[in-house]
PDB file of N, CA and C in Angstrom:
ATOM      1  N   UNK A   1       0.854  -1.181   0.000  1.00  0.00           N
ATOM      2  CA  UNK A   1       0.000   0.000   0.000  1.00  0.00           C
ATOM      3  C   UNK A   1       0.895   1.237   0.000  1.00  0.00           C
ATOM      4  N   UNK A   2       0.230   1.851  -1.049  1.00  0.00           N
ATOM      5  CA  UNK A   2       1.355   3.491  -0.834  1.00  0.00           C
ATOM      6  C   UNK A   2       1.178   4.677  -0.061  1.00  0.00           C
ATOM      7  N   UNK A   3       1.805   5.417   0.315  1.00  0.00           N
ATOM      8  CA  UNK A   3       1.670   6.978   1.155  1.00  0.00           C
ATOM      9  C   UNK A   3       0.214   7.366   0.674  1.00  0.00           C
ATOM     10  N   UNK A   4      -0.440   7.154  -0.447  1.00  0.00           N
ATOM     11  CA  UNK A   4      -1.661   7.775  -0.562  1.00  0.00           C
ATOM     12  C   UNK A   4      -2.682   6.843  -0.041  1.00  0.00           C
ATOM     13  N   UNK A   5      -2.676   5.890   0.112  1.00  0.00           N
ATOM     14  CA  UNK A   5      -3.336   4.349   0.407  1.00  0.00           C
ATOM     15  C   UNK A   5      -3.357   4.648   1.869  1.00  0.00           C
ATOM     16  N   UNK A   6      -2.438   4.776   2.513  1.00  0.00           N
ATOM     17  CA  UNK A   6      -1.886   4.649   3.897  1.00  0.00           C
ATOM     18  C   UNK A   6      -2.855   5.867   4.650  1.00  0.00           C
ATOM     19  N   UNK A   7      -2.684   7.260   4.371  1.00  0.00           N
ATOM     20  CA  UNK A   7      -3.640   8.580   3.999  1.00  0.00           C
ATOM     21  C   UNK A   7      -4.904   7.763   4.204  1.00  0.00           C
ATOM     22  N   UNK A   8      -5.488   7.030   3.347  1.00  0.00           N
ATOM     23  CA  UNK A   8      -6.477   7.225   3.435  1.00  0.00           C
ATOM     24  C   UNK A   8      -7.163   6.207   4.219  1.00  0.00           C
ATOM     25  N   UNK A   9      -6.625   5.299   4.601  1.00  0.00           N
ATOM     26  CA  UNK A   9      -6.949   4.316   5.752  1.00  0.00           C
ATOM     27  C   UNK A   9      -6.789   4.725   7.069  1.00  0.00           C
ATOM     28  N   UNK A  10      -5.686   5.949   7.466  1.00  0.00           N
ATOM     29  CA  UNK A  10      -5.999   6.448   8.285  1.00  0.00           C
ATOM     30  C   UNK A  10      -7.087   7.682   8.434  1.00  0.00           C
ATOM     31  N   UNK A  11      -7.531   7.970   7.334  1.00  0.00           N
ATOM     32  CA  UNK A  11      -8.821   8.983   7.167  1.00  0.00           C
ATOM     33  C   UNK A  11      -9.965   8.044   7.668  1.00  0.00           C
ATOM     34  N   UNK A  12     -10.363   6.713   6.816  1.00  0.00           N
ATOM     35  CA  UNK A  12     -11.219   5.934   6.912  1.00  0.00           C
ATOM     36  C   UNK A  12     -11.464   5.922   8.719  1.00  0.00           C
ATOM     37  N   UNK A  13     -10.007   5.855   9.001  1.00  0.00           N
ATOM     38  CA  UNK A  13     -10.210   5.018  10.690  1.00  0.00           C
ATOM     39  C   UNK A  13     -10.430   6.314  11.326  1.00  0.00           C
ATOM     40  N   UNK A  14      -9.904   7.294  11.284  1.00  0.00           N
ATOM     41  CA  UNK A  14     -10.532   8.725  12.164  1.00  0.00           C
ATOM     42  C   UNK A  14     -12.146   8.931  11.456  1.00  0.00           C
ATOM     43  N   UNK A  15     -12.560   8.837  10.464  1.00  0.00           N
ATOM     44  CA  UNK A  15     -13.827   9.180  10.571  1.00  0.00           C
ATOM     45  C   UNK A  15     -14.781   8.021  10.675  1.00  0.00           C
ATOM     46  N   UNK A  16     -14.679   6.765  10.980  1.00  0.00           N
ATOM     47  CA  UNK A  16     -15.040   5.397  11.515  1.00  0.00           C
ATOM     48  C   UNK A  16     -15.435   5.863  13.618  1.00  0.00           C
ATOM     49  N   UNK A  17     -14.686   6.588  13.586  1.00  0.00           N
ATOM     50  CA  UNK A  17     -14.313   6.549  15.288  1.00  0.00           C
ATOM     51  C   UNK A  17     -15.136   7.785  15.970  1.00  0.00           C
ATOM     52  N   UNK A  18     -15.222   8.885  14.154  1.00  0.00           N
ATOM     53  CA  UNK A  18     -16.348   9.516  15.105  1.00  0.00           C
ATOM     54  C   UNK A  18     -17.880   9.372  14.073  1.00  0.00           C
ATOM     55  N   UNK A  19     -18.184   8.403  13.441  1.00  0.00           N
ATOM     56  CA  UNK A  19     -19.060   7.963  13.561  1.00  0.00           C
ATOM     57  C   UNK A  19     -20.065   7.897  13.801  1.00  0.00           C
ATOM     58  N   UNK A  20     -21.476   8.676  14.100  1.00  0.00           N
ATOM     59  CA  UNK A  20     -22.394   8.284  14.969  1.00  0.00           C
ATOM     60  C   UNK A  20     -23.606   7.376  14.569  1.00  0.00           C
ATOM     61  N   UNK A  21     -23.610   7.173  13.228  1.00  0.00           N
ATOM     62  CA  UNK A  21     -24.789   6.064  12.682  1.00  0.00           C
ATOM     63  C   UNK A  21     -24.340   4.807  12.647  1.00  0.00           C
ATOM     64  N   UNK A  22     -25.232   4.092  12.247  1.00  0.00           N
ATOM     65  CA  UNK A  22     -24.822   2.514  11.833  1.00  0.00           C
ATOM     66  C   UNK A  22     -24.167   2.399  10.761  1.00  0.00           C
ATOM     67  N   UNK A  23     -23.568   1.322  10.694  1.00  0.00           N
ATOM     68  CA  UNK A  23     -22.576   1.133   9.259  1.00  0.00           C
ATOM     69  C   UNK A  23     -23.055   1.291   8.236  1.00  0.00           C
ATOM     70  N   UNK A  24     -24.141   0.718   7.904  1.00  0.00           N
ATOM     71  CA  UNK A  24     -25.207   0.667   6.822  1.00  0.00           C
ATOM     72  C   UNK A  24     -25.545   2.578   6.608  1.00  0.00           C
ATOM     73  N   UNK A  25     -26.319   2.985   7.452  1.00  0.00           N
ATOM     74  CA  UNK A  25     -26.074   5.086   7.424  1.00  0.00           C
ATOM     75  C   UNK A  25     -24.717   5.203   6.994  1.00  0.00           C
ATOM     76  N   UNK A  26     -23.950   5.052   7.662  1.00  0.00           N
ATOM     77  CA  UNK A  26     -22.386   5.984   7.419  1.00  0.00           C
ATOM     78  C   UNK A  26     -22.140   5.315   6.348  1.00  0.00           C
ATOM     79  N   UNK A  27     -21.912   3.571   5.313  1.00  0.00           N
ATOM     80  CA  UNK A  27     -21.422   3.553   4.293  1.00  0.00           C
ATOM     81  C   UNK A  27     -22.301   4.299   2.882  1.00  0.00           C
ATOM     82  N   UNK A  28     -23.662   4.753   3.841  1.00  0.00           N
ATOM     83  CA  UNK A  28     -24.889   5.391   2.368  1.00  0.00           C
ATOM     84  C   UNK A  28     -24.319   6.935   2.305  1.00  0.00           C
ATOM     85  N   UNK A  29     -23.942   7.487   3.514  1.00  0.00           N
ATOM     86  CA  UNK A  29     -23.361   8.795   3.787  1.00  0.00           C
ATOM     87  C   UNK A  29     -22.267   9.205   3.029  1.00  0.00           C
ATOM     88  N   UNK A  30     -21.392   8.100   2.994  1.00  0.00           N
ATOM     89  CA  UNK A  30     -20.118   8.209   2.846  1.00  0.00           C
ATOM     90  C   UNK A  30     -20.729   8.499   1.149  1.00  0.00           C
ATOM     91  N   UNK A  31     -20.917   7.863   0.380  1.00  0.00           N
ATOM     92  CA  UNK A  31     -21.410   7.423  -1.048  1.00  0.00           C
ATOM     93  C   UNK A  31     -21.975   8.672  -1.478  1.00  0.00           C
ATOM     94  N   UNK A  32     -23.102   9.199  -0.759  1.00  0.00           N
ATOM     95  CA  UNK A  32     -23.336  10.333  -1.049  1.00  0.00           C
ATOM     96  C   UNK A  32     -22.747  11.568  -1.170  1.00  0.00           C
ATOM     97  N   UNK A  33     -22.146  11.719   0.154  1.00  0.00           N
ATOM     98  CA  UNK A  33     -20.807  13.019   0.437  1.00  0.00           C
ATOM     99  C   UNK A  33     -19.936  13.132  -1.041  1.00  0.00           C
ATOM    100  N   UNK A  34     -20.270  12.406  -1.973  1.00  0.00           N
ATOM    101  CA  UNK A  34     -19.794  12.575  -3.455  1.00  0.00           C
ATOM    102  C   UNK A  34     -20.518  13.315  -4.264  1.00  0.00           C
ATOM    103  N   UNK A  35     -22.107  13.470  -4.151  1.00  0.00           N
ATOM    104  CA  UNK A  35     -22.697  14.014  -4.901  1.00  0.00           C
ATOM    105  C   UNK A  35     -22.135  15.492  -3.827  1.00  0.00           C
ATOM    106  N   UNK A  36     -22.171  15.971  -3.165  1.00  0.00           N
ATOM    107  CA  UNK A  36     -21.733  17.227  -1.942  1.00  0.00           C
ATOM    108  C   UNK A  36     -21.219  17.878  -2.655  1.00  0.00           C
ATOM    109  N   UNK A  37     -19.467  16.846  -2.952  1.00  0.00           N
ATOM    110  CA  UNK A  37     -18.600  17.612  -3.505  1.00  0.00           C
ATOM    111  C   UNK A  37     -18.251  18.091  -4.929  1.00  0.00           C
ATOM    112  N   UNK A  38     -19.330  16.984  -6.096  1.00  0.00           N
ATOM    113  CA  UNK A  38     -18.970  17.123  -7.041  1.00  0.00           C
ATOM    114  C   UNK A  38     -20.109  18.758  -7.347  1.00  0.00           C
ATOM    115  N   UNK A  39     -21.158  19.229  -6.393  1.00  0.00           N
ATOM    116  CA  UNK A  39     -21.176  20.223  -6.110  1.00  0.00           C
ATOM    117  C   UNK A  39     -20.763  21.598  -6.413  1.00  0.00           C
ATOM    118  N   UNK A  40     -19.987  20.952  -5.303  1.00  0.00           N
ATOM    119  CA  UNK A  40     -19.054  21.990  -4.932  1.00  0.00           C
ATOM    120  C   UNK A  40     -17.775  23.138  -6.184  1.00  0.00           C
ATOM    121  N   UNK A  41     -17.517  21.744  -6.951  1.00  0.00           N
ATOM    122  CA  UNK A  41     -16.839  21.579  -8.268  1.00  0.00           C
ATOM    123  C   UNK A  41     -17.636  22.524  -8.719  1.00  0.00           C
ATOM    124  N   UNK A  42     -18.711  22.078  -9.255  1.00  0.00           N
ATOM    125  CA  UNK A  42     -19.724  22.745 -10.443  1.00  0.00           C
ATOM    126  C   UNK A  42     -19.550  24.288  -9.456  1.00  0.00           C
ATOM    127  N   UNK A  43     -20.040  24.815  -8.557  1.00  0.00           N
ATOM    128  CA  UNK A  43     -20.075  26.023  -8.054  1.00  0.00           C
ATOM    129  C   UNK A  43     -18.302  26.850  -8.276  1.00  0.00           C
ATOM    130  N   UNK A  44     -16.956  26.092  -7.935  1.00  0.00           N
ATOM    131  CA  UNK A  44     -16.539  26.512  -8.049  1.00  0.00           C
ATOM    132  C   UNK A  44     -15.936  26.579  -9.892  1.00  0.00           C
ATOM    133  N   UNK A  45     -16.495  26.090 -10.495  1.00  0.00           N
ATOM    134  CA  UNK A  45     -15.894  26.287 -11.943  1.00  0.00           C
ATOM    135  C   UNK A  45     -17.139  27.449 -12.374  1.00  0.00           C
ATOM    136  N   UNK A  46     -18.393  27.359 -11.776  1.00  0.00           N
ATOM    137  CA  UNK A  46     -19.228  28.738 -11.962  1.00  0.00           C
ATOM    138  C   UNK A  46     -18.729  29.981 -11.757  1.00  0.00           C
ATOM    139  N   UNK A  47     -18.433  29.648 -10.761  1.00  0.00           N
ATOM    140  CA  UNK A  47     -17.534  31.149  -9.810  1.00  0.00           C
ATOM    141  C   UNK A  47     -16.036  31.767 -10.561  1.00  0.00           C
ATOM    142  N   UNK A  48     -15.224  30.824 -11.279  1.00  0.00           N
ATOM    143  CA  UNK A  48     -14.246  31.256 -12.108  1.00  0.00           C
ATOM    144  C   UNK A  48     -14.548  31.489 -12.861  1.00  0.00           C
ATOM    145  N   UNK A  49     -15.459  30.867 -13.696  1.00  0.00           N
ATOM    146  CA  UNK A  49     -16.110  31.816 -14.994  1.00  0.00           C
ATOM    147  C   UNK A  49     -16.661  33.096 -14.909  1.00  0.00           C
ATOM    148  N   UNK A  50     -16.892  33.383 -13.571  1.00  0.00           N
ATOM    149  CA  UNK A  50     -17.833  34.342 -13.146  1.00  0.00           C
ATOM    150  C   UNK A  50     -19.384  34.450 -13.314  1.00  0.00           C
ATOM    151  N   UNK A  51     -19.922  33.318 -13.872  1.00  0.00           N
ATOM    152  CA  UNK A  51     -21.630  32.881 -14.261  1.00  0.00           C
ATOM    153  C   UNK A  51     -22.286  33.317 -13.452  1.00  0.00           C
ATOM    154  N   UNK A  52     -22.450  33.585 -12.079  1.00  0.00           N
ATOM    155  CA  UNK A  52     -23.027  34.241 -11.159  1.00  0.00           C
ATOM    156  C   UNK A  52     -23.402  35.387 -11.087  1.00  0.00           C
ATOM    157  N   UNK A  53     -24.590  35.622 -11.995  1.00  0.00           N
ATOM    158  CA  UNK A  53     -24.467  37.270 -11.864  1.00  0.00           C
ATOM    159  C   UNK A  53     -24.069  38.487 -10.058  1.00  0.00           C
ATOM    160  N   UNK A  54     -24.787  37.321  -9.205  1.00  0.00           N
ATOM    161  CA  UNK A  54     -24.786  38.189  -8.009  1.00  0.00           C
ATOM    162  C   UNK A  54     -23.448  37.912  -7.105  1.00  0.00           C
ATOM    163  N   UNK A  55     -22.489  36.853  -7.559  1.00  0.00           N
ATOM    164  CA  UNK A  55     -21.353  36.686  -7.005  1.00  0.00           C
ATOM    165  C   UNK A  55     -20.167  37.225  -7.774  1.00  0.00           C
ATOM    166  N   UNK A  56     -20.520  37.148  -9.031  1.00  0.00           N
ATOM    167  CA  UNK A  56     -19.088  37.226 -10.025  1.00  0.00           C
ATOM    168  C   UNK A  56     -18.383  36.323 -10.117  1.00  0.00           C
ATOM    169  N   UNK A  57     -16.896  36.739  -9.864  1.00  0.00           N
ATOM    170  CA  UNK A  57     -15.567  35.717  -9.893  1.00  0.00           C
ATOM    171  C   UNK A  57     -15.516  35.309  -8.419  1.00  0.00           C
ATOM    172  N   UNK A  58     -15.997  34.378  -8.271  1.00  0.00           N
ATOM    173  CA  UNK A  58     -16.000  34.077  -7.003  1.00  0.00           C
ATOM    174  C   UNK A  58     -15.184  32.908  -6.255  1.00  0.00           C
ATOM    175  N   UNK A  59     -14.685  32.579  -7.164  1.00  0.00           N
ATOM    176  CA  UNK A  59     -13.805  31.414  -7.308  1.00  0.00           C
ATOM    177  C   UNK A  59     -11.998  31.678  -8.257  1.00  0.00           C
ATOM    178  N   UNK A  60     -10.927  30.634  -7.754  1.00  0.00           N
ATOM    179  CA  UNK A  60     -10.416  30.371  -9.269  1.00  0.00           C
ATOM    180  C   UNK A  60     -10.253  29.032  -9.525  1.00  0.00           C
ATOM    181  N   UNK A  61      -9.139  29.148 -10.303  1.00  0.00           N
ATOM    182  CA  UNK A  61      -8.830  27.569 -10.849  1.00  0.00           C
ATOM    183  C   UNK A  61      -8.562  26.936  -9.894  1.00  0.00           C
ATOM    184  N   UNK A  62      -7.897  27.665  -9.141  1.00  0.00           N
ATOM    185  CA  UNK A  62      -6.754  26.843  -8.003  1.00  0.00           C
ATOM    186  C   UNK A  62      -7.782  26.273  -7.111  1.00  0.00           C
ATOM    187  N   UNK A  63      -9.088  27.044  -6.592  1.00  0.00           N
ATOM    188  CA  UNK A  63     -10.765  26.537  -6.087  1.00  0.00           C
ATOM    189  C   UNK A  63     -10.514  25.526  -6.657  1.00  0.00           C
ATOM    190  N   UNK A  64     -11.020  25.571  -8.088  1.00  0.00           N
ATOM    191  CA  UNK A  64     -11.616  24.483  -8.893  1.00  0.00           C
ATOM    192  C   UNK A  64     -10.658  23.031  -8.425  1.00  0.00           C
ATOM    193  N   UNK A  65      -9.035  22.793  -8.507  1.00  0.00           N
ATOM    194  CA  UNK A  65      -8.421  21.845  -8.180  1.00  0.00           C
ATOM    195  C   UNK A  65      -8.640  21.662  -7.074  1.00  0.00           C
ATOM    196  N   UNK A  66      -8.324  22.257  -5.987  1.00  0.00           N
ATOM    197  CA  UNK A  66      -8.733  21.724  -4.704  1.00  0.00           C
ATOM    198  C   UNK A  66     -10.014  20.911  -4.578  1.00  0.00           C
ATOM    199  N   UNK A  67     -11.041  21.754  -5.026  1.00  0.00           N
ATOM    200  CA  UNK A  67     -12.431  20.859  -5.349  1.00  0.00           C
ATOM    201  C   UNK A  67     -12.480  19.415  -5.487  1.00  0.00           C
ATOM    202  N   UNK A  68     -12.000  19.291  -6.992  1.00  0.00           N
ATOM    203  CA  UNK A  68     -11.682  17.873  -7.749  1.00  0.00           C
ATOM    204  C   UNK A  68     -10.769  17.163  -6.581  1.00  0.00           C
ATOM    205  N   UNK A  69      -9.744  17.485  -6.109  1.00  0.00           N
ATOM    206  CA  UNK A  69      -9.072  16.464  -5.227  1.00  0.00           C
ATOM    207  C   UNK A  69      -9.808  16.311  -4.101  1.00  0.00           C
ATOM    208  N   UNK A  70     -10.997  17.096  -3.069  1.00  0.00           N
ATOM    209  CA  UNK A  70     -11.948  16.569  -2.194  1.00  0.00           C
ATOM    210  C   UNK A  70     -12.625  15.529  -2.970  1.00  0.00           C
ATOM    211  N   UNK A  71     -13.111  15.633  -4.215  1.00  0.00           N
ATOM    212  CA  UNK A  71     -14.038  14.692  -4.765  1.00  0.00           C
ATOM    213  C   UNK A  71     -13.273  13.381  -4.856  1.00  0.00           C
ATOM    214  N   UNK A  72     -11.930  13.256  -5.373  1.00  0.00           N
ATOM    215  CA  UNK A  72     -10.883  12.477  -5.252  1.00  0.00           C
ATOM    216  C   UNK A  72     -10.772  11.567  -4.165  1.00  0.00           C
ATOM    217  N   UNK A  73     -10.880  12.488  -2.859  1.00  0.00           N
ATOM    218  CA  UNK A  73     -10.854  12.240  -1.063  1.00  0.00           C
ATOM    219  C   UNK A  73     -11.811  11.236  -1.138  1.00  0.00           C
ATOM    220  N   UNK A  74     -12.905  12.328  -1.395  1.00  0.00           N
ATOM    221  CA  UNK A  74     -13.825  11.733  -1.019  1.00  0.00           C
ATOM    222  C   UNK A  74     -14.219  10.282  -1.381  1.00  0.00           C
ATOM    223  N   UNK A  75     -14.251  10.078  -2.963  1.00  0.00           N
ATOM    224  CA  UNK A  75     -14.098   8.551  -3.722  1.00  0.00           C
ATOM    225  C   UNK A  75     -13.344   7.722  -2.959  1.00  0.00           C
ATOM    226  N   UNK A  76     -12.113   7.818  -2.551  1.00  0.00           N
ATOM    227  CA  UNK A  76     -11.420   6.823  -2.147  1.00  0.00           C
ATOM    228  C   UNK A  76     -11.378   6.331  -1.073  1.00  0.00           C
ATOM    229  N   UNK A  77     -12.610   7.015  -0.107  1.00  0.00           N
ATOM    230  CA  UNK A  77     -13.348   6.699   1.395  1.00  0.00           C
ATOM    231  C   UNK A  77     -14.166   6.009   1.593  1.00  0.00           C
ATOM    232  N   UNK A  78     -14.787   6.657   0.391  1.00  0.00           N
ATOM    233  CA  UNK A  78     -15.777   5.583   0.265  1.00  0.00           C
ATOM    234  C   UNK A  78     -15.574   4.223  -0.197  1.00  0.00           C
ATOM    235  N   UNK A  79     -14.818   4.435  -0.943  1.00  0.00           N
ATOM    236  CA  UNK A  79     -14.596   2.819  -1.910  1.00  0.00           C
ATOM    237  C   UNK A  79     -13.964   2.231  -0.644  1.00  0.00           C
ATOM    238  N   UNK A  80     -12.992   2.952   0.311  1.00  0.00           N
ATOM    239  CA  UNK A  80     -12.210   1.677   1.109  1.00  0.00           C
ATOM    240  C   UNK A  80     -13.530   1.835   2.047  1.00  0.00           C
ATOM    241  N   UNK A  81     -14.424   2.615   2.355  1.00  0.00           N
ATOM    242  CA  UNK A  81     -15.223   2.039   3.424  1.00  0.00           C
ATOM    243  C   UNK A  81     -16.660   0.745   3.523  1.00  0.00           C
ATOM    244  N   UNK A  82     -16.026   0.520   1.557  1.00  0.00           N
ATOM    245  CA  UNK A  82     -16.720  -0.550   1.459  1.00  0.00           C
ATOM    246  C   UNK A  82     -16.209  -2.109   1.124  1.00  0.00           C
ATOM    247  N   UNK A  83     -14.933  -1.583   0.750  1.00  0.00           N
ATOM    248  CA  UNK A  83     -13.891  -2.414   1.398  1.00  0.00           C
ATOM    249  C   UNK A  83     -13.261  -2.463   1.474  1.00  0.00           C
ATOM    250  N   UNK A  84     -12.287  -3.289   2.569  1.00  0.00           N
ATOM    251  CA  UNK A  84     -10.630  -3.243   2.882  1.00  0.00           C
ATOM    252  C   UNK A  84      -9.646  -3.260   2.435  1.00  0.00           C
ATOM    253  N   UNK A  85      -9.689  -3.794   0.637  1.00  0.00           N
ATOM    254  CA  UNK A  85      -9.115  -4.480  -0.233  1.00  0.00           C
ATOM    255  C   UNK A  85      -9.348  -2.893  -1.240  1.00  0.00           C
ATOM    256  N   UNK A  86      -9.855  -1.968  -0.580  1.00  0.00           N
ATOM    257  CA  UNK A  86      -9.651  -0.544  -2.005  1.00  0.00           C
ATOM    258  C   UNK A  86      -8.175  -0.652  -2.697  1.00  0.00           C
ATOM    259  N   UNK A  87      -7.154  -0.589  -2.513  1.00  0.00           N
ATOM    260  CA  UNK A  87      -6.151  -0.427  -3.396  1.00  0.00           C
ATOM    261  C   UNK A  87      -6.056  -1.396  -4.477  1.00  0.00           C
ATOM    262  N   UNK A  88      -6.227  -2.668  -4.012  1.00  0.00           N
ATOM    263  CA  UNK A  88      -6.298  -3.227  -5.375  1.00  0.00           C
ATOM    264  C   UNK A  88      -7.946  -3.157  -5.809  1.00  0.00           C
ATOM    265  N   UNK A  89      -8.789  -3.146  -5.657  1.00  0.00           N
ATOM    266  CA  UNK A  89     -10.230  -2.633  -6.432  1.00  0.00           C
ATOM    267  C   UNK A  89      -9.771  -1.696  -7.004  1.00  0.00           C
ATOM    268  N   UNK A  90      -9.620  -0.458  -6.639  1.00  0.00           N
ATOM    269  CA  UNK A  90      -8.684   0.584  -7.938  1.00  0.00           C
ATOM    270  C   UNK A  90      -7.716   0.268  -8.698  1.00  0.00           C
ATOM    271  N   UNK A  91      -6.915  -0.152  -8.091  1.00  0.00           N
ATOM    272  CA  UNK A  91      -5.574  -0.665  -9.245  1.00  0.00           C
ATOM    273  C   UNK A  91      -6.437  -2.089 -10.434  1.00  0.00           C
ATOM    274  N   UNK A  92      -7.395  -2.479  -9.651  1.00  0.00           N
ATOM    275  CA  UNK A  92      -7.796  -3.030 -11.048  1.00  0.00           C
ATOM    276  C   UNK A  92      -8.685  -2.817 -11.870  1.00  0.00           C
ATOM    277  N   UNK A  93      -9.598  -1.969 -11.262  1.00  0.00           N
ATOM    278  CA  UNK A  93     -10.310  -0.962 -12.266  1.00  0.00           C
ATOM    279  C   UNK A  93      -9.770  -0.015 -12.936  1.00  0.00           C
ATOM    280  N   UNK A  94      -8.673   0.749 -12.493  1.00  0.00           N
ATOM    281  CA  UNK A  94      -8.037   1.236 -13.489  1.00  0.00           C
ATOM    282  C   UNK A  94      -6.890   0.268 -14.433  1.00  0.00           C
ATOM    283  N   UNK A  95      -6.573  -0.283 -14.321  1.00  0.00           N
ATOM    284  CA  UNK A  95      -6.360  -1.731 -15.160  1.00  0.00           C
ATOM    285  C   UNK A  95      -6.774  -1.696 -16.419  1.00  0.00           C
ATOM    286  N   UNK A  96      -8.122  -1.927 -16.131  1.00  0.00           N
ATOM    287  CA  UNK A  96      -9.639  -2.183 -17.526  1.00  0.00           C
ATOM    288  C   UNK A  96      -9.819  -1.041 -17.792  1.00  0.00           C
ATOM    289  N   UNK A  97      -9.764   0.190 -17.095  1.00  0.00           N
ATOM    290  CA  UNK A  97     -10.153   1.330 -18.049  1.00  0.00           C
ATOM    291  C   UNK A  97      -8.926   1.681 -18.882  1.00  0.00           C
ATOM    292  N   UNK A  98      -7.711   1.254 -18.318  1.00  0.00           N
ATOM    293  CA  UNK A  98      -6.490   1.829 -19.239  1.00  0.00           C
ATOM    294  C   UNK A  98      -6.907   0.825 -20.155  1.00  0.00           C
ATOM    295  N   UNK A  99      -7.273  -0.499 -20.182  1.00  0.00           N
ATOM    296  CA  UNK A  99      -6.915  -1.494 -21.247  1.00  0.00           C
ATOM    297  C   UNK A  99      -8.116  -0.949 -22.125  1.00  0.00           C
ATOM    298  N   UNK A 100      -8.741  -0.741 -21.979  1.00  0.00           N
ATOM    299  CA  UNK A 100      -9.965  -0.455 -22.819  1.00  0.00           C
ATOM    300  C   UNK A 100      -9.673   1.036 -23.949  1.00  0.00           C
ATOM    301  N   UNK A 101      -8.471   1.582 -23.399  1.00  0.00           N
ATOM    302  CA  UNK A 101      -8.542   3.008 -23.815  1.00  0.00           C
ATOM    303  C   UNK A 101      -7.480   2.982 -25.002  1.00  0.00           C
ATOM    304  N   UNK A 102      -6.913   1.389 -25.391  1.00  0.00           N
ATOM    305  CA  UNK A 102      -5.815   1.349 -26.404  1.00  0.00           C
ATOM    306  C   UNK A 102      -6.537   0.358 -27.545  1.00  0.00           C
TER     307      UNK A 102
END
């Protein structure tokens, strides 16, 4: 498992510990907290464009990346909080999507 793997198993286990629903709530929570952030994304790529008439530029790019890497966070919490074995479930889904892409 790598430094980013490692990251996030200890994320998994600090937010496991504070917890307050049943597994079944917190793994539907967790799943959702994706639609939150991809959100968040859309607002901040609004806000750099400035589309908001009543906000403007309310955002920038550098928003916008940070964004995408919570959504990032967030994916990879969920996937290990559904199971233990996330690094290789990713490493082999991305596997098939690279193989598929040649």
């Amino acid at each position: 498992m790598d430094d980013t793997w490692k990251t996030v198993e200890a994320l998994h286990a600090w937010l496991d510990g504070h917890a307050p629903d049943s597994p079944e709530q917190t793994t539907l929570l967790r799943v959702l907290k994706l639609s939150e952030e991809v959100g968040e994304v859309a607002e901040a790529v609004i806000g750099a464009y400035g589309h908001n008439p009543r906000k403007g530029e309310s955002h920038t790019w550098d928003d916008v990346r940070a964004e995408l890497c919570d959504v990032v966070i967030t994916a990879m919490i969920a996937l290990r909080t559904l199971t233990p074995d996330a690094p290789r479930v990713f490493a082999d889904h991305l596997a098939r999507v690279h193989a598929r892409s040649r």
